[in-house]
PDB file of N, CA and C in Angstrom:
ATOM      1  N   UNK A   1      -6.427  11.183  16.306  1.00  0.00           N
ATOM      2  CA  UNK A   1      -6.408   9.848  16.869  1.00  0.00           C
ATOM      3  C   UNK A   1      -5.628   9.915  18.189  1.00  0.00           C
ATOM      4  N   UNK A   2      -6.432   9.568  19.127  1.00  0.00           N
ATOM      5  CA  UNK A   2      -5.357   9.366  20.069  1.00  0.00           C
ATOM      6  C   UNK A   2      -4.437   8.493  20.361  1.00  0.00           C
ATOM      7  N   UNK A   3      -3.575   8.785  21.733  1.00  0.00           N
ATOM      8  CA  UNK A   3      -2.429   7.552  22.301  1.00  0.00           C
ATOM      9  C   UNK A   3      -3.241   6.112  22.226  1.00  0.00           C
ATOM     10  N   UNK A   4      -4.097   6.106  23.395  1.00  0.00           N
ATOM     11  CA  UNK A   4      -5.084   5.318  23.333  1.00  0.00           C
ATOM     12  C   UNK A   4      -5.489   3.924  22.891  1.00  0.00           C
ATOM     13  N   UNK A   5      -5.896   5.068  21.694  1.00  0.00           N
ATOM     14  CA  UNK A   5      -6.513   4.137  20.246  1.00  0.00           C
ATOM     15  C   UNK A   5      -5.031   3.798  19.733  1.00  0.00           C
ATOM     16  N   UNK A   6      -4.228   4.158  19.564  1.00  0.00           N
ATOM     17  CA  UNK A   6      -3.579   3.598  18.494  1.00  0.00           C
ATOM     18  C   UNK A   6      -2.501   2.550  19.227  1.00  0.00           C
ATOM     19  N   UNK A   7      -2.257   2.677  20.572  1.00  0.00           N
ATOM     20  CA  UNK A   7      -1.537   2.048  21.182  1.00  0.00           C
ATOM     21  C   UNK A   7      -2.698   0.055  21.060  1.00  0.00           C
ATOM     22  N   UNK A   8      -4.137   0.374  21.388  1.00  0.00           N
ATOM     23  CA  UNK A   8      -4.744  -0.774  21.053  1.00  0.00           C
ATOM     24  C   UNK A   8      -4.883  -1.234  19.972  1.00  0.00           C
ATOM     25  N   UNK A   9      -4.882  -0.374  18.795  1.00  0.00           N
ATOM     26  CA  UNK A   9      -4.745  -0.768  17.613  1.00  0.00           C
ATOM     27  C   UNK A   9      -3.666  -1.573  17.044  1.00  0.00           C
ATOM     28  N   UNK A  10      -2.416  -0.809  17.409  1.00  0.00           N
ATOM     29  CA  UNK A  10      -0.937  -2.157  17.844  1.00  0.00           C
ATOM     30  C   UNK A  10      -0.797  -3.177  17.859  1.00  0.00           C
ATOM     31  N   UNK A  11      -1.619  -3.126  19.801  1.00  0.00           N
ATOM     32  CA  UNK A  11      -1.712  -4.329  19.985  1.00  0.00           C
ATOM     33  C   UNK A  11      -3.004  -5.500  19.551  1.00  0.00           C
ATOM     34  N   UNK A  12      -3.740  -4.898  18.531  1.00  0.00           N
ATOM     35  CA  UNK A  12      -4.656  -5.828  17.967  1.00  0.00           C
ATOM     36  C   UNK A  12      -4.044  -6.394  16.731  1.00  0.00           C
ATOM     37  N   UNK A  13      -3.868  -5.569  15.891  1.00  0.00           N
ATOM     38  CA  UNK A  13      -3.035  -5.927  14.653  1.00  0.00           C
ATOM     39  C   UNK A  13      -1.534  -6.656  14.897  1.00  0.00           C
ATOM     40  N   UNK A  14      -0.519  -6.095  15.796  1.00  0.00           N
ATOM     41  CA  UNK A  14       0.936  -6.542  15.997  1.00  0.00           C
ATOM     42  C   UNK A  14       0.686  -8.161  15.284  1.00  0.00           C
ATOM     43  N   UNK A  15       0.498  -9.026  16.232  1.00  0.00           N
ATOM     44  CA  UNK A  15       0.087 -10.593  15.786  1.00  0.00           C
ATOM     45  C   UNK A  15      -0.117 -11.119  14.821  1.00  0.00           C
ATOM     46  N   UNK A  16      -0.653 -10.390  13.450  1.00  0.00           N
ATOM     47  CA  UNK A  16      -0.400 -11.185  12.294  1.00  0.00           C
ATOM     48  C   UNK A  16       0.436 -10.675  11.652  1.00  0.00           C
ATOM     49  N   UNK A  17       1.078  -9.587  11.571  1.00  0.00           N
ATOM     50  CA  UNK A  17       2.319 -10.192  10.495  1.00  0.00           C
ATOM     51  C   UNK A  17       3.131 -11.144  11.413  1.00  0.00           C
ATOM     52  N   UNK A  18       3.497 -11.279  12.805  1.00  0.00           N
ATOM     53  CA  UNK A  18       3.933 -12.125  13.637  1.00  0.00           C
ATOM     54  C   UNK A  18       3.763 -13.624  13.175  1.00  0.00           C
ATOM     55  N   UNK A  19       2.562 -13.875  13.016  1.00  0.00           N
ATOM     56  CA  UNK A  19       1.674 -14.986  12.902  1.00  0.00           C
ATOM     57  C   UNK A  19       2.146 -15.764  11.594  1.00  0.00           C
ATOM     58  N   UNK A  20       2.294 -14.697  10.562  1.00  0.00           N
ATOM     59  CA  UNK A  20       2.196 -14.861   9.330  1.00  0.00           C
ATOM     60  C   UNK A  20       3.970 -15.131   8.828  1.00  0.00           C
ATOM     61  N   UNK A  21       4.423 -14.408   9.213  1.00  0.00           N
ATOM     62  CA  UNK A  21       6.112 -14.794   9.437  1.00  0.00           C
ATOM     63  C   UNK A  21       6.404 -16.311  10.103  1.00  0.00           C
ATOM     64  N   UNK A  22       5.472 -16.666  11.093  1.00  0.00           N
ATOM     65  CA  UNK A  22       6.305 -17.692  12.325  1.00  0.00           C
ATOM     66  C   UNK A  22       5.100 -19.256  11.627  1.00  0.00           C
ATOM     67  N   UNK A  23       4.000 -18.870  11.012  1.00  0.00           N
ATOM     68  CA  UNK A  23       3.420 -19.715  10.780  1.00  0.00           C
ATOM     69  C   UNK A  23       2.749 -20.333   9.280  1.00  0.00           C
ATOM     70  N   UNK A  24       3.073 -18.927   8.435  1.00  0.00           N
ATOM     71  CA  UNK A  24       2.705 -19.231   6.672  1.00  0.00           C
ATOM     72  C   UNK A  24       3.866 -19.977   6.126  1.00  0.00           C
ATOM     73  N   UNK A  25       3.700 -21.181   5.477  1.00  0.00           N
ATOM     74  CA  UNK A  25       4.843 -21.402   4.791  1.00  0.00           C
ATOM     75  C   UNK A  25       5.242 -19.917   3.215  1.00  0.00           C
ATOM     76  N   UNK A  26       6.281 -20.136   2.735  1.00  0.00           N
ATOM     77  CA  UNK A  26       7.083 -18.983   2.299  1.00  0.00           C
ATOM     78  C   UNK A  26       6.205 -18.781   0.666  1.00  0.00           C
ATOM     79  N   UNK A  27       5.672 -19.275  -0.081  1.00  0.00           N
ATOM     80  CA  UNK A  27       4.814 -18.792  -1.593  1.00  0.00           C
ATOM     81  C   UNK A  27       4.090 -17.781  -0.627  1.00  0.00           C
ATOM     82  N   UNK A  28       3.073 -18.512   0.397  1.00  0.00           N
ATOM     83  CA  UNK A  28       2.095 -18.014   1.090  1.00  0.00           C
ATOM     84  C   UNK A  28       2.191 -16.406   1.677  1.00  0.00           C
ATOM     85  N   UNK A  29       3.413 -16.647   2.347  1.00  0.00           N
ATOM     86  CA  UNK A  29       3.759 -15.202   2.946  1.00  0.00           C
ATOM     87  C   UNK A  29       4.707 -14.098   1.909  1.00  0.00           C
ATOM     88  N   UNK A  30       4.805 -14.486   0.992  1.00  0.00           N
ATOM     89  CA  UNK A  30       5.289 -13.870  -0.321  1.00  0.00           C
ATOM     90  C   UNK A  30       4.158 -13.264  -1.178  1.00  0.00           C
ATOM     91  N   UNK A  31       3.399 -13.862  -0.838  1.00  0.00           N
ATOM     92  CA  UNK A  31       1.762 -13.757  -1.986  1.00  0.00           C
ATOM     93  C   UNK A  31       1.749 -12.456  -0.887  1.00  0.00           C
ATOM     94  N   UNK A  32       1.092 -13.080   0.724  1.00  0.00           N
ATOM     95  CA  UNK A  32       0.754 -11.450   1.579  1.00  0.00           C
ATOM     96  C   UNK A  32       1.348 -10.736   1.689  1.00  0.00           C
ATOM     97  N   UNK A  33       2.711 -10.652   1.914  1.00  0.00           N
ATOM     98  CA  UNK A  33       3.475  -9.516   1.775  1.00  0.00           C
ATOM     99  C   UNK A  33       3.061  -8.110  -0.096  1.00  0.00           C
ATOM    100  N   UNK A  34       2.916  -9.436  -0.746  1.00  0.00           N
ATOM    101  CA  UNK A  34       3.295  -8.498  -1.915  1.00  0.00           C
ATOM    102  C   UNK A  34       1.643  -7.806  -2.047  1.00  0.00           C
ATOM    103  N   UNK A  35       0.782  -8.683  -1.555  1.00  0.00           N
ATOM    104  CA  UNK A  35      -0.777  -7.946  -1.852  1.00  0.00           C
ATOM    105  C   UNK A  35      -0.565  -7.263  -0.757  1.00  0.00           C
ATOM    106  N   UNK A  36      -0.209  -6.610   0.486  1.00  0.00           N
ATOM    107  CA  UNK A  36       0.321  -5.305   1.287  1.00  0.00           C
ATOM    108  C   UNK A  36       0.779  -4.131   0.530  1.00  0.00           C
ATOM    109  N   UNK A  37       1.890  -4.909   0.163  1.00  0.00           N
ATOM    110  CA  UNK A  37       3.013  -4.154  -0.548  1.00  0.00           C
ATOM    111  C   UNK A  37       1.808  -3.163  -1.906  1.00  0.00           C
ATOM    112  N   UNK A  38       1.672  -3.978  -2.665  1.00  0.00           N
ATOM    113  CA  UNK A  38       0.834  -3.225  -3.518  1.00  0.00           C
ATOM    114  C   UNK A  38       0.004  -2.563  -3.265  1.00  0.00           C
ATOM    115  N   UNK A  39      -0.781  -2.744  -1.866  1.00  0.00           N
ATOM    116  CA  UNK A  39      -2.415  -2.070  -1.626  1.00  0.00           C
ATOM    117  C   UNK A  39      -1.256  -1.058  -1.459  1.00  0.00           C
ATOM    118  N   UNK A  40      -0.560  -0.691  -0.289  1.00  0.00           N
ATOM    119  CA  UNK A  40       0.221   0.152   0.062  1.00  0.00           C
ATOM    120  C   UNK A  40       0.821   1.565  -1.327  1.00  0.00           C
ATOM    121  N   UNK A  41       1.086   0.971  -2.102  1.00  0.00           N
ATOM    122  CA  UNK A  41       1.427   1.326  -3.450  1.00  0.00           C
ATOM    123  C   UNK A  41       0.527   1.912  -4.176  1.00  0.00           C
ATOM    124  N   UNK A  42      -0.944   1.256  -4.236  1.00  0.00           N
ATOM    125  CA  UNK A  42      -1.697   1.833  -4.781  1.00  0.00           C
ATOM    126  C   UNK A  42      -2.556   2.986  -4.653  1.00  0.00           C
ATOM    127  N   UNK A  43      -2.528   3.398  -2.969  1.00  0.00           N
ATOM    128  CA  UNK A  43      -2.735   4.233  -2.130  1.00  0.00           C
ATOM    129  C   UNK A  43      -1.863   5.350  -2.316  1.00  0.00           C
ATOM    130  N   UNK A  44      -0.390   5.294  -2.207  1.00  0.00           N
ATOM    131  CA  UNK A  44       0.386   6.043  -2.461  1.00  0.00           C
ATOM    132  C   UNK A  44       0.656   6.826  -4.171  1.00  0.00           C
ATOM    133  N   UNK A  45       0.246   5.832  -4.782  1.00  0.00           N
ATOM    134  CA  UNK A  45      -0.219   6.764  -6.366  1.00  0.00           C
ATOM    135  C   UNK A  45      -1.676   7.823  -5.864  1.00  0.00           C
ATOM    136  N   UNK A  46      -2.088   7.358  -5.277  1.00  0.00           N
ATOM    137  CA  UNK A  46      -3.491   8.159  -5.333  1.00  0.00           C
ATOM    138  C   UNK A  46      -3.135   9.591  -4.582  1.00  0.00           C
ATOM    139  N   UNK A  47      -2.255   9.810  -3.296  1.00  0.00           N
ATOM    140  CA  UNK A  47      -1.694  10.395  -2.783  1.00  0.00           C
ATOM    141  C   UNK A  47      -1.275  11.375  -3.831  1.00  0.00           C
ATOM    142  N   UNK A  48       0.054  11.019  -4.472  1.00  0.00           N
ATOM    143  CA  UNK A  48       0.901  11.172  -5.306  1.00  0.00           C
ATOM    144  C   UNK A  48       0.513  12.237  -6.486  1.00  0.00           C
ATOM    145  N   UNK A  49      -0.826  11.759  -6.940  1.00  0.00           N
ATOM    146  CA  UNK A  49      -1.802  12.110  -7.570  1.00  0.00           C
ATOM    147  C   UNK A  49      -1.242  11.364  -9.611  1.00  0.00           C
ATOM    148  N   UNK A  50      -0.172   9.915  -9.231  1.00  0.00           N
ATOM    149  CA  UNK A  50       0.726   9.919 -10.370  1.00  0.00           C
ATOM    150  C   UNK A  50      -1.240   9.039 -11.222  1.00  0.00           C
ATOM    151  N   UNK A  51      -1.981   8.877 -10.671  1.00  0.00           N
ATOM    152  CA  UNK A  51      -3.297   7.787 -11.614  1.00  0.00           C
ATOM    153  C   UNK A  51      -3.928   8.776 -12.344  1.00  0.00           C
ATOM    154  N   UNK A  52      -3.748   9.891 -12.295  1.00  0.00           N
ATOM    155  CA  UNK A  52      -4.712  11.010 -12.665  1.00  0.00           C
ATOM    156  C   UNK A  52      -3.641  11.236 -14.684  1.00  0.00           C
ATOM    157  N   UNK A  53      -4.860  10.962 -15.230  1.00  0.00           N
ATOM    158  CA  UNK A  53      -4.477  10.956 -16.729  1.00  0.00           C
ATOM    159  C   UNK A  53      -4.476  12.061 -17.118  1.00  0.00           C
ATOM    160  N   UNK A  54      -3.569  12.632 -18.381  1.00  0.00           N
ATOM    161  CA  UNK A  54      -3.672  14.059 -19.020  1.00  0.00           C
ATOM    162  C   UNK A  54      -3.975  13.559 -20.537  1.00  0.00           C
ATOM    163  N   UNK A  55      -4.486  14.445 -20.911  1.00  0.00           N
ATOM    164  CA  UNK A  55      -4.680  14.645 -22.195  1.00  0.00           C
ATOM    165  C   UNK A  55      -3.832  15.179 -23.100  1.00  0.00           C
ATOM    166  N   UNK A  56      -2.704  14.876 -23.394  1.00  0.00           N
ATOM    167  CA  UNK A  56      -2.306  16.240 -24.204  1.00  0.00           C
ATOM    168  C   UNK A  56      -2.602  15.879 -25.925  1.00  0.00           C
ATOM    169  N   UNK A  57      -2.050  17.403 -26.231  1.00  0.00           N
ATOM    170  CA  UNK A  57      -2.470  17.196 -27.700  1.00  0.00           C
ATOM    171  C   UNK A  57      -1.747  16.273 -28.611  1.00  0.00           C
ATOM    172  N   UNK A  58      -1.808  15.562 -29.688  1.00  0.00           N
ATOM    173  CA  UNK A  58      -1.272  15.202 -30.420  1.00  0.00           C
ATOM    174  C   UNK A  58       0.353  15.634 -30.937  1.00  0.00           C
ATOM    175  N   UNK A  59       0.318  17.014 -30.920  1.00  0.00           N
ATOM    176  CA  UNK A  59       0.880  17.491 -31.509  1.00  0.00           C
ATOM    177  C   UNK A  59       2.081  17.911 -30.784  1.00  0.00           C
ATOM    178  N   UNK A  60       1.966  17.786 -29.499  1.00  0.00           N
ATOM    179  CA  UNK A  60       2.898  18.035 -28.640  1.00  0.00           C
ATOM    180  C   UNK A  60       3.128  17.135 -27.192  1.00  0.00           C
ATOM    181  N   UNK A  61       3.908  16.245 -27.590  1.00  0.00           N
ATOM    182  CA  UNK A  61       3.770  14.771 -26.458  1.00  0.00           C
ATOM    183  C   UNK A  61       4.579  15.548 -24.948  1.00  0.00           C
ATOM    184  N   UNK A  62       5.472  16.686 -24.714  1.00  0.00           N
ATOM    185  CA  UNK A  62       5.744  16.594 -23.999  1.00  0.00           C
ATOM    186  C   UNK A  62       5.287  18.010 -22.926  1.00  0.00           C
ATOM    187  N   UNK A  63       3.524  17.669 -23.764  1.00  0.00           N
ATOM    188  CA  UNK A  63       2.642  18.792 -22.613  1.00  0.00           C
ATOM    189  C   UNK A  63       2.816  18.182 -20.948  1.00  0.00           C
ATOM    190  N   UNK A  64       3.152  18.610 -20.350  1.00  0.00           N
ATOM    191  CA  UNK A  64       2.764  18.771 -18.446  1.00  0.00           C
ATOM    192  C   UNK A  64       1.687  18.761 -18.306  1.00  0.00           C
ATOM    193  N   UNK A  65       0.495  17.770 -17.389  1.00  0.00           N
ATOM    194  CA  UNK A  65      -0.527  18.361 -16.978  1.00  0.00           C
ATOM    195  C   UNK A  65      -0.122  19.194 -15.665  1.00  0.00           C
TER     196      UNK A  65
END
């Protein structure tokens, strides 16, 4: 990605959390913050790789996948 792009990207996006701070009343900007917050979160498990389920056996709960 370049300087460029991301310097316009900035300045396209900058403005709403701006917006959203100076002009949502506070449930409102609590609700967006936290649906951020989570997408953000949920991305970062996937990263993480913590969504990925193991199987272990019965017989031994404290298999490692």
């Amino acid at each position: 990605m370049s300087r460029r792009q991301r310097v316009t990207t900035a300045l396209l996006l900058a403005p709403l959390p701006i917006a959203a701070v100076l002009w949502l009343p506070t449930p409102w900007l609590a609700a967006a913050v936290a649906v951020v917050l989570l997408a953000g979160l949920w991305e970062w498990t996937r990263f993480a790789g913590i969504g990925k389920r193991c199987r272990a056996p019965s017989s031994s709960p404290r298999t490692r996948c």
